[in-house]
Protein backbone atom coordinates (compact mmCIF):
# COMPACT_ATOMS: atom_id res chain seq x y z
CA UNK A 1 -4.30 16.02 19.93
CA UNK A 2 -6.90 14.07 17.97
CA UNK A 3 -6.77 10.97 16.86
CA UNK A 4 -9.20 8.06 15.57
CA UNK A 5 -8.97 4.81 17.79
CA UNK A 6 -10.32 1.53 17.25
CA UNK A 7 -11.80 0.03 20.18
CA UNK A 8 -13.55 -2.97 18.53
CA UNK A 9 -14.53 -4.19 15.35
CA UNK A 10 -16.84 -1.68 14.25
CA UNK A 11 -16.67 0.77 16.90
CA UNK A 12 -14.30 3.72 16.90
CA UNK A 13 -13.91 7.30 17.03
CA UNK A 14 -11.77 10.36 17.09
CA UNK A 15 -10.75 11.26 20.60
CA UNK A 16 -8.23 13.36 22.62
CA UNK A 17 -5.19 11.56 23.34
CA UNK A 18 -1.46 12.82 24.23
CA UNK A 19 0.83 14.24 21.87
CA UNK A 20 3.78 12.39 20.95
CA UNK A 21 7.11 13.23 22.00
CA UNK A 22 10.19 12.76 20.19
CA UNK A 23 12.09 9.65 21.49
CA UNK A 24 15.72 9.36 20.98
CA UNK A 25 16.53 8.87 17.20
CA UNK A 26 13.14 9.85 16.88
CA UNK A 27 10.63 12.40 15.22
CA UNK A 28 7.75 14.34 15.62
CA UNK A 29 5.74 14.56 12.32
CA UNK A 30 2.68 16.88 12.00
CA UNK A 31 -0.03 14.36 9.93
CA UNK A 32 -0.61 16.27 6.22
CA UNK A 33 -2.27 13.42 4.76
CA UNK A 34 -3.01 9.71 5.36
CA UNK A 35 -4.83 6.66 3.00
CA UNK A 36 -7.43 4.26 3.49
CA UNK A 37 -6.10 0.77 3.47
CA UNK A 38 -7.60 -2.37 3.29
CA UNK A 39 -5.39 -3.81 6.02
CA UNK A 40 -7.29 -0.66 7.93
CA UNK A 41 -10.78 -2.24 6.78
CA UNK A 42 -9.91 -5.92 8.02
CA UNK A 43 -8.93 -4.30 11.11
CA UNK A 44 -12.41 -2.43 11.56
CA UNK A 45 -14.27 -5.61 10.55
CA UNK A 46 -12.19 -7.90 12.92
CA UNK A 47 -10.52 -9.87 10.20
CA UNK A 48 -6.68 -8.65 10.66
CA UNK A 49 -4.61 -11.79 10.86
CA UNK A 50 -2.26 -9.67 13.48
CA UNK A 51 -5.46 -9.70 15.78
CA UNK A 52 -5.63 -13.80 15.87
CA UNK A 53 -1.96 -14.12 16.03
CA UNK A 54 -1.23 -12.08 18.51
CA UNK A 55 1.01 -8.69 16.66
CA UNK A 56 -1.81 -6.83 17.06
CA UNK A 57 -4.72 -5.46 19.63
CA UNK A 58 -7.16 -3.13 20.15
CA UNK A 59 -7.36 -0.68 20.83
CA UNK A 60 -5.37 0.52 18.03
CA UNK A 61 -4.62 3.63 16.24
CA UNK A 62 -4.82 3.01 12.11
CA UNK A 63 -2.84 4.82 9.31
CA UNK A 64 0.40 3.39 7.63
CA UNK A 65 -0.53 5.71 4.36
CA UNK A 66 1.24 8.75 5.08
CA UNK A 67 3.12 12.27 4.50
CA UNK A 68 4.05 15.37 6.46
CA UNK A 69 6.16 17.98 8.13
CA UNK A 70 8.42 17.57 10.81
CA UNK A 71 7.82 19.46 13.89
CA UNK A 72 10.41 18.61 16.21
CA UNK A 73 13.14 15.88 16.77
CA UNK A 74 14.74 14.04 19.32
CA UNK A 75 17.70 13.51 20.72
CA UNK A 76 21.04 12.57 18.48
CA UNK A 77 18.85 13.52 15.46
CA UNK A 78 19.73 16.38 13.07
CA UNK A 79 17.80 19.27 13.28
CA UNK A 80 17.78 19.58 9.81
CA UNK A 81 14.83 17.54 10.08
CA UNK A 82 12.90 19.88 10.92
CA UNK A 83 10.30 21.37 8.58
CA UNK A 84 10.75 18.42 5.96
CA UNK A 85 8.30 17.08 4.21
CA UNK A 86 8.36 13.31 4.62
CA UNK A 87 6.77 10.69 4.19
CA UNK A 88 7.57 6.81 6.17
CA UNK A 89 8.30 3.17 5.69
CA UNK A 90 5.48 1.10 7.66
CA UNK A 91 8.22 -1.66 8.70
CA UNK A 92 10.29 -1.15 11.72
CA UNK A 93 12.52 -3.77 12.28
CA UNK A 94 14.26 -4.15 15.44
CA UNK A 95 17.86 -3.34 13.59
CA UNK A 96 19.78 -6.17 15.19
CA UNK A 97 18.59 -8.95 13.91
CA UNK A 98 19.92 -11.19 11.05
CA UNK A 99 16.84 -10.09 8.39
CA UNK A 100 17.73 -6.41 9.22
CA UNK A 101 21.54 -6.67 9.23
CA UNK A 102 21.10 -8.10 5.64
CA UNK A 103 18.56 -4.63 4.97
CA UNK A 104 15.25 -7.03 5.37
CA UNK A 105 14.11 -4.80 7.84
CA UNK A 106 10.33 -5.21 6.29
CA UNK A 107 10.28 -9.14 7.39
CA UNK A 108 12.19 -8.75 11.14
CA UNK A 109 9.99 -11.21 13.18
CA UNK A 110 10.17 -8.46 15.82
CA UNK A 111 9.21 -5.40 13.29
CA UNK A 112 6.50 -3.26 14.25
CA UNK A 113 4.25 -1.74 11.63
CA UNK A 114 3.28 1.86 12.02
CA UNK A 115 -0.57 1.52 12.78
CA UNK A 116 -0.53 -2.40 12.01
CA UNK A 117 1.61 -4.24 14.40
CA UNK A 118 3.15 -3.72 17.36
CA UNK A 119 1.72 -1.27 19.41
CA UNK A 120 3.24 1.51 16.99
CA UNK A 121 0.35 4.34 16.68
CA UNK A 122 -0.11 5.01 13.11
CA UNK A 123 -0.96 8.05 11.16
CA UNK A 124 -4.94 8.54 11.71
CA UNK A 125 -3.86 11.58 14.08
CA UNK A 126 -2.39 15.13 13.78
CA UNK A 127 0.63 13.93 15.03
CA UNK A 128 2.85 10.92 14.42
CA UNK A 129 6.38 9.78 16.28
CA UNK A 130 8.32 7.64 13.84
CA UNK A 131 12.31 6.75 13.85
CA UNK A 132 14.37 8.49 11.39
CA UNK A 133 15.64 5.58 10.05
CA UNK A 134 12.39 5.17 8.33
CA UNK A 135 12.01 8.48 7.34
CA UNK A 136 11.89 9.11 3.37
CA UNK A 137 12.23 12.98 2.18
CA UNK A 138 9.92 14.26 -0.25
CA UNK A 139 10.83 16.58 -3.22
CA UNK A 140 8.38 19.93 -3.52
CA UNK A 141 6.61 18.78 -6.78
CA UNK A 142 5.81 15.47 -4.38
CA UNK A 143 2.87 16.88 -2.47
CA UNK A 144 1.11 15.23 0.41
CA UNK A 145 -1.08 13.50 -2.24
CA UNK A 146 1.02 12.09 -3.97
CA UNK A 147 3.42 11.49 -0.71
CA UNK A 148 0.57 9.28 0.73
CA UNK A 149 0.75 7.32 -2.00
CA UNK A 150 4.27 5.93 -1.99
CA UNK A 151 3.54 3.22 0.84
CA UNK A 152 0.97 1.54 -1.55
CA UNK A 153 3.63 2.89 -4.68
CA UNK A 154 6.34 1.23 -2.78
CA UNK A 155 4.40 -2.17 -3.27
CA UNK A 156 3.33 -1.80 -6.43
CA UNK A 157 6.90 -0.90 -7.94
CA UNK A 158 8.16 -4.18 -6.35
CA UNK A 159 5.43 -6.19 -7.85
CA UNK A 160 6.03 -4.62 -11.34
CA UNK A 161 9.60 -5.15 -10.62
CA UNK A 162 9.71 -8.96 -9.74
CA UNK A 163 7.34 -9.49 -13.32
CA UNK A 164 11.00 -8.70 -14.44
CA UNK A 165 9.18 -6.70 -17.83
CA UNK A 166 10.68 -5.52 -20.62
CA UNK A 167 9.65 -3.50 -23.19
CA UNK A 168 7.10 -5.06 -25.64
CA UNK A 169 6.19 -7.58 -22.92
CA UNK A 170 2.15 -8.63 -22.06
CA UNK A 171 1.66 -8.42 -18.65
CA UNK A 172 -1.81 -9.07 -16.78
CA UNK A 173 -2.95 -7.80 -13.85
CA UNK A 174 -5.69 -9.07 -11.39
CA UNK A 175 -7.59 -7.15 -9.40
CA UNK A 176 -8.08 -2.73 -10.41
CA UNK A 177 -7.75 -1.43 -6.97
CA UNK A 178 -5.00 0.51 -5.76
CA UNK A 179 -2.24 -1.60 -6.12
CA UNK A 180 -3.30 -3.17 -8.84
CA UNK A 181 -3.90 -0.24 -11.25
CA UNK A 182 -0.69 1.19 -9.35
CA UNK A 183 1.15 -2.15 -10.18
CA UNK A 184 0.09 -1.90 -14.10
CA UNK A 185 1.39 1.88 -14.16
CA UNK A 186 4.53 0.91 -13.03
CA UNK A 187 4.52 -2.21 -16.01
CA UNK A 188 3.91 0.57 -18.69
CA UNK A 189 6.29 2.67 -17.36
CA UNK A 190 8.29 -0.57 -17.79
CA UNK A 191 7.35 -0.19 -21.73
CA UNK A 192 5.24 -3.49 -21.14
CA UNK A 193 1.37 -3.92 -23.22
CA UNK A 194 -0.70 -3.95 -19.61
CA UNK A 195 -3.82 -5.78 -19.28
CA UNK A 196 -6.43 -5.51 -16.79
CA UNK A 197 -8.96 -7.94 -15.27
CA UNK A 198 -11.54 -7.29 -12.58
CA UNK A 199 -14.78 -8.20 -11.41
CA UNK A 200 -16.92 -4.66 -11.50
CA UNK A 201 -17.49 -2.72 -14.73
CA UNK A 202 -16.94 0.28 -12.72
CA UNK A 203 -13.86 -0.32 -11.83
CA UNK A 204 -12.82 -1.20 -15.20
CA UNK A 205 -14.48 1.39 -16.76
CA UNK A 206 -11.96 3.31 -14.69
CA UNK A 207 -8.91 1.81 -15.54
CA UNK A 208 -10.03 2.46 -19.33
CA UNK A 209 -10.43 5.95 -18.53
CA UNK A 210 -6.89 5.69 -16.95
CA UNK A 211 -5.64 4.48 -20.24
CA UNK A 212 -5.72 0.59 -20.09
CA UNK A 213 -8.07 -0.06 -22.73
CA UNK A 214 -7.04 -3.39 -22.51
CA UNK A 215 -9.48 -4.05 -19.56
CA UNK A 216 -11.60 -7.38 -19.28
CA UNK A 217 -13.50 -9.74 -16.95
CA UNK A 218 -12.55 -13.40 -16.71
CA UNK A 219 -15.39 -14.03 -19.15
CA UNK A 220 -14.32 -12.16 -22.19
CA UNK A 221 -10.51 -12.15 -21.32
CA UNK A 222 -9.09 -12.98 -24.88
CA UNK A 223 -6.69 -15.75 -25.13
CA UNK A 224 -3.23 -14.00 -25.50
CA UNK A 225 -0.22 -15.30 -23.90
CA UNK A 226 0.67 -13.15 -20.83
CA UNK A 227 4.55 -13.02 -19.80
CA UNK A 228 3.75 -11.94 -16.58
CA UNK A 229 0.87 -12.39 -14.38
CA UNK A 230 0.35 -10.10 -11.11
CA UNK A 231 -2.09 -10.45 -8.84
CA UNK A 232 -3.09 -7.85 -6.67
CA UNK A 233 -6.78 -9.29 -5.60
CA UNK A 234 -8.31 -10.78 -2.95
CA UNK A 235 -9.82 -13.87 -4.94
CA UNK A 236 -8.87 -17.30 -3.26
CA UNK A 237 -8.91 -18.60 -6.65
CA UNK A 238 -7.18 -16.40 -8.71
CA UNK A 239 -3.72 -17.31 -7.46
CA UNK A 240 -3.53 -21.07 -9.99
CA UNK A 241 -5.56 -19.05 -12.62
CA UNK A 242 -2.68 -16.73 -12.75
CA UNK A 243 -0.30 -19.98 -12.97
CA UNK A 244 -2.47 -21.62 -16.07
CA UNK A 245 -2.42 -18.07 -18.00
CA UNK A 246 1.53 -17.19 -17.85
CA UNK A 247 3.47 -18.07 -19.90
CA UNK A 248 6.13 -20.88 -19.81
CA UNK A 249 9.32 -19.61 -18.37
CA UNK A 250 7.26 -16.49 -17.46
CA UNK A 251 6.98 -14.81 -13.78
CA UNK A 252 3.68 -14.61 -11.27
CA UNK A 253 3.56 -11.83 -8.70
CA UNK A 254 1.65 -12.42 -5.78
CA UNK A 255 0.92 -9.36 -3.69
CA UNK A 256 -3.15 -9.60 -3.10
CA UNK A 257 -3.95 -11.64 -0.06
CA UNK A 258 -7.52 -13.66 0.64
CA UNK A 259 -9.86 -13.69 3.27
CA UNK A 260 -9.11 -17.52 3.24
CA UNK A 261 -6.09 -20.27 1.81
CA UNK A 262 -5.36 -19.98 -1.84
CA UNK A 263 -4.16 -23.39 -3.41
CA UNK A 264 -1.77 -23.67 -6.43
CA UNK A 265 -0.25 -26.64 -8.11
CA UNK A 266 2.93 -26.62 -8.05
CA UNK A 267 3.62 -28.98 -10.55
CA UNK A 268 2.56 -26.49 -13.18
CA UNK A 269 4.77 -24.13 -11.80
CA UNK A 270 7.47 -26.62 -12.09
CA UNK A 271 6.82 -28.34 -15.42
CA UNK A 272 5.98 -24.61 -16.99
CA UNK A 273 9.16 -23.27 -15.36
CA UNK A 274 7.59 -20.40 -14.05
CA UNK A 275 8.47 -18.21 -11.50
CA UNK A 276 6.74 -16.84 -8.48
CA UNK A 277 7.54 -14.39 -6.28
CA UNK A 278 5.25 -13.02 -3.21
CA UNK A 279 5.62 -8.95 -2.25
CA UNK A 280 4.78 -8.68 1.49
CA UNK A 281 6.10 -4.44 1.66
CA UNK A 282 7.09 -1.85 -0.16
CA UNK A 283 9.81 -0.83 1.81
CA UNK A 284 12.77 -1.78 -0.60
CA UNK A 285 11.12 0.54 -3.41
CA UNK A 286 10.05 3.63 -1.44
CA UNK A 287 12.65 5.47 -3.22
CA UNK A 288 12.26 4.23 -6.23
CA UNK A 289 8.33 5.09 -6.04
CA UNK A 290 8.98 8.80 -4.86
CA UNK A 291 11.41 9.39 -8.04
CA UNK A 292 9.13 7.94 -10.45
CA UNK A 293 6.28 10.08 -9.35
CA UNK A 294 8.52 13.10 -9.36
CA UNK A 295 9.79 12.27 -13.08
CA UNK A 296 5.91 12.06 -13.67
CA UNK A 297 6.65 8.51 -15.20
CA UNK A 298 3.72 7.50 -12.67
CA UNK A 299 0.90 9.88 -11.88
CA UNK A 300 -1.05 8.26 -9.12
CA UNK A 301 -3.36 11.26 -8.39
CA UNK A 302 -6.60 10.47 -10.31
CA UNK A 303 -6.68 7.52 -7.85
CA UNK A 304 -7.44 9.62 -4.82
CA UNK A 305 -11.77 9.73 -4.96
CA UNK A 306 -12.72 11.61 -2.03
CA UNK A 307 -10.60 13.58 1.11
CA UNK A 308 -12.41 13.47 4.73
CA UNK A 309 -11.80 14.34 8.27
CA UNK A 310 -10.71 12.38 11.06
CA UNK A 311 -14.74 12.29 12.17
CA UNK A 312 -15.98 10.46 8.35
CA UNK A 313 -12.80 8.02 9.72
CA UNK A 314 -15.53 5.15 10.84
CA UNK A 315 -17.82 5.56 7.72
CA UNK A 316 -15.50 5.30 5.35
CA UNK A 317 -14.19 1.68 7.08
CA UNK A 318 -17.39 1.33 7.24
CA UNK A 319 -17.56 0.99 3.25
CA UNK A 320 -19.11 3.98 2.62
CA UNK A 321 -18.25 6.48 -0.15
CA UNK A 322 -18.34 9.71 1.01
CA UNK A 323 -20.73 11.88 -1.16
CA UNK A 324 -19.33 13.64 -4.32
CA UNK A 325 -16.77 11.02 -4.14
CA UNK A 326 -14.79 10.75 -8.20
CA UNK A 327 -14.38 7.03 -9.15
CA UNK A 328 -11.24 6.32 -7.92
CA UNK A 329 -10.41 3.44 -5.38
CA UNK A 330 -8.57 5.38 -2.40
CA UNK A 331 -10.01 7.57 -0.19
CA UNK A 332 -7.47 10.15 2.15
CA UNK A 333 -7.57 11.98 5.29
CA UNK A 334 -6.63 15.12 6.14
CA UNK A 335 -6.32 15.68 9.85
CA UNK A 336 -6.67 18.92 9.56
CA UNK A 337 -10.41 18.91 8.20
CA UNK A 338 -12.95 19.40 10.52
C-alpha cells in the first residue's frame, strides 16, 4: 500500500510499504480521511519532544487524525466490525497497568500513540491496524470529515469541560486554531459569552465569520472579567496572562503547549483561588465529541481549508497552503487522491 514516511526532519515521502494485517483483537481499517496536526509539524521540523526523549524515532509514519471503514478483523474480534465506519482514540495504553485499570488509558507510561509514540504506524496510509478497544463507531450523518475531527474534538470538549461553564458565563480563549476555535464552540454550546484572542487578523477575521464577534488581540482586548480562561496556543507567555485575567475563584485550561518552558506564579493562583487544569488527550470525550457533532450542537466543518493527497503530504508540513485553500486552520488527507 502507500503510505507517507518520515525519514528525517524535512525529508519524507509516500512509498510502498506492506499492508497491515489484523493482529489478534485487532483491525484492519481502510484510511477515508486523516488531519494535519501540529504534533505532525514538530515532527517534520525535528522538534517532537518524543524524538529527544526517546518514545519516538524515525522513521515514522504520521496521522493520529482519523476515520474509516473496516476491512477485515482479527482474531476473537466480532465480525460485525466489518464495514463500520470508525474513527480511533490516539492513546493505547498497555491495559494492565494502574492508570489504565482506573480508565487513564491516555497517560499509561507504556501507551503508544497511533502515529506519535511508540512505533504504532499512524493514519498517513490507505490502511491502518488499530485495537478494537480504541475503536469509536461513527453514526451516518458523521462523515469522514467530520469523523477526522473528533481526535482534535475530543480535546477540545475536555478543555471546554474542565472551564466547568455555565450558561451566561465569559469565557476567553487563547489562541484561534483548531482547538482553540473548537474549544470556544464547545463553551457556546455550553451557553457561555465566548471570547477570542489571537495574534493574526486573519485568523480572527475567521473566527468572526464563524460567529465570535467577540474576537480581539492582546492590544485592544477590553477589560471584562473572564470566568474562565483556556488556552489553546503555543505562546510561552500566555500561560500567567491567562492567570492575571480570570477571575477569582475562576478555572484556567491549559491544553496549548510551547516550543519552550512557560512560567506561572503560583501564588496568584493560590491567593485568587483559581483553578487549573492541563488536557494532555481527548480520549475521555471522544464520545461525547461524536454526539455533539451528530446533534449539530458543534459543526466543525468550515474548519477543514483544503483536502490533498498523500504526495502534497511533505508541503503541507512544510507550511504550505495548498492553492485554492478556504481560510480555515486544518488541512485533510484523503488517501485515496492521487
Amino acid at each position: 500500500m502507500r503510505a507517507y514516511v518520515l525519514n528525517a526532519p524535512g525529508e519524507g515521502g509516500v512509498q510502498e510499504v506492506p499492508a497491515p494485517a489484523a493482529a489478534p483483537g485487532e483491525v484492519v481499517v481502510d484510511v477515508e480521511r486523516v488531519g494535519v496536526c501540529g504534533t505532525d509539524i514538530d515532527f517534520f521540523t525535528g522538534d517532537m519532544a518524543y524524538l529527544h526523549s526517546g518514545h519516538a524515532s524515525y522513521p515514522i509514519r504520521l496521522g493520529h487524525e482519523w476515520a474509516g471503514r473496516v476491512a477485515s478483523v482479527g482474531n476473537g474480534v466480532d465480525s460485525a466490525w466489518v464495514g463500520r465506519r470508525v474513527m480511533g482514540d490516539t492513546m493505547l495504553g498497555d491495559g494492565t497497568c494502574r492508570r489504565c485499570r482506573k480508565g487513564s488509558q491516555h497517560v499509561c507510561e507504556n501507551r503508544q500513540e497511533v502515529g506519535v509514540r511508540g512505533g504504532r504506524p499512524g493514519a498517513l496510509a490507505q490502511q491502518l491496524a488499530v485495537p478494537t478497544t480504541s475503536l469509536h463507531a461513527l453514526p451516518d450523518i458523521v462523515d469522514s470529515v467530520l469523523g477526522a475531527l473528533v481526535e482534535p474534538g475530543g480535546n477540545a470538549f475536555r478543555a471546554a469541560q474542565a472551564a466547568a461553564l455555565a450558561p451566561g458565563d465569559r469565557a476567553l480563549v487563547f489562541g484561534p486554531g483548531t482547538i482553540g476555535l473548537l474549544a470556544a464552540m464547545f463553551a457556546r454550546a455550553a451557553g457561555a459569552d465566548v471570547h477570542l484572542m489571537g495574534r493574526s487578523e486573519k485568523s480572527l477575521a475567521f473566527a468572526r465569520g464563524l460567529g465570535f464577534e467577540h474576537a480581539w488581540t492582546e492590544a485592544n482586548l477590553p477589560g471584562l472579567p473572564f470566568d474562565a480562561v483556556i488556552d489553546a496556543s503555543n505562546a510561552a507567555q500566555l500561560p500567567a496572562l491567562a492567570l492575571d485575567l480570570v477571575e477569582p475563584a475562576g478555572r484556567v485550561v491549559y491544553i496549548g503547549l510551547a516550543g519552550s518552558p512557560s512560567n506561572i506564579d503560583t501564588r496568584t493562583l493560590v491567593l485568587t483561588d483559581v483553578t487549573a487544569v492541563g488536557v494532555l488527550s481527548g480520549s475521555p470525550g471522544l464520545d461525547a465529541t461524536i454526539a455533539a457533532y451528530a446533534s449539530g450542537a458543534v459543526n466543525p466543518r468550515p474548519l477543514v481549508a483544503a483536502t490533498v493527497g498523500l504526495e502534497q503530504v511533505g508541503t503541507v508540513l512544510a507550511g504550505e497552503r495548498p492553492e485554492a485553500a478556504g481560510p480555515g486552520p486544518k488541512i485533510h488527507v484523503d488517501p485515496s487522491l492521487s
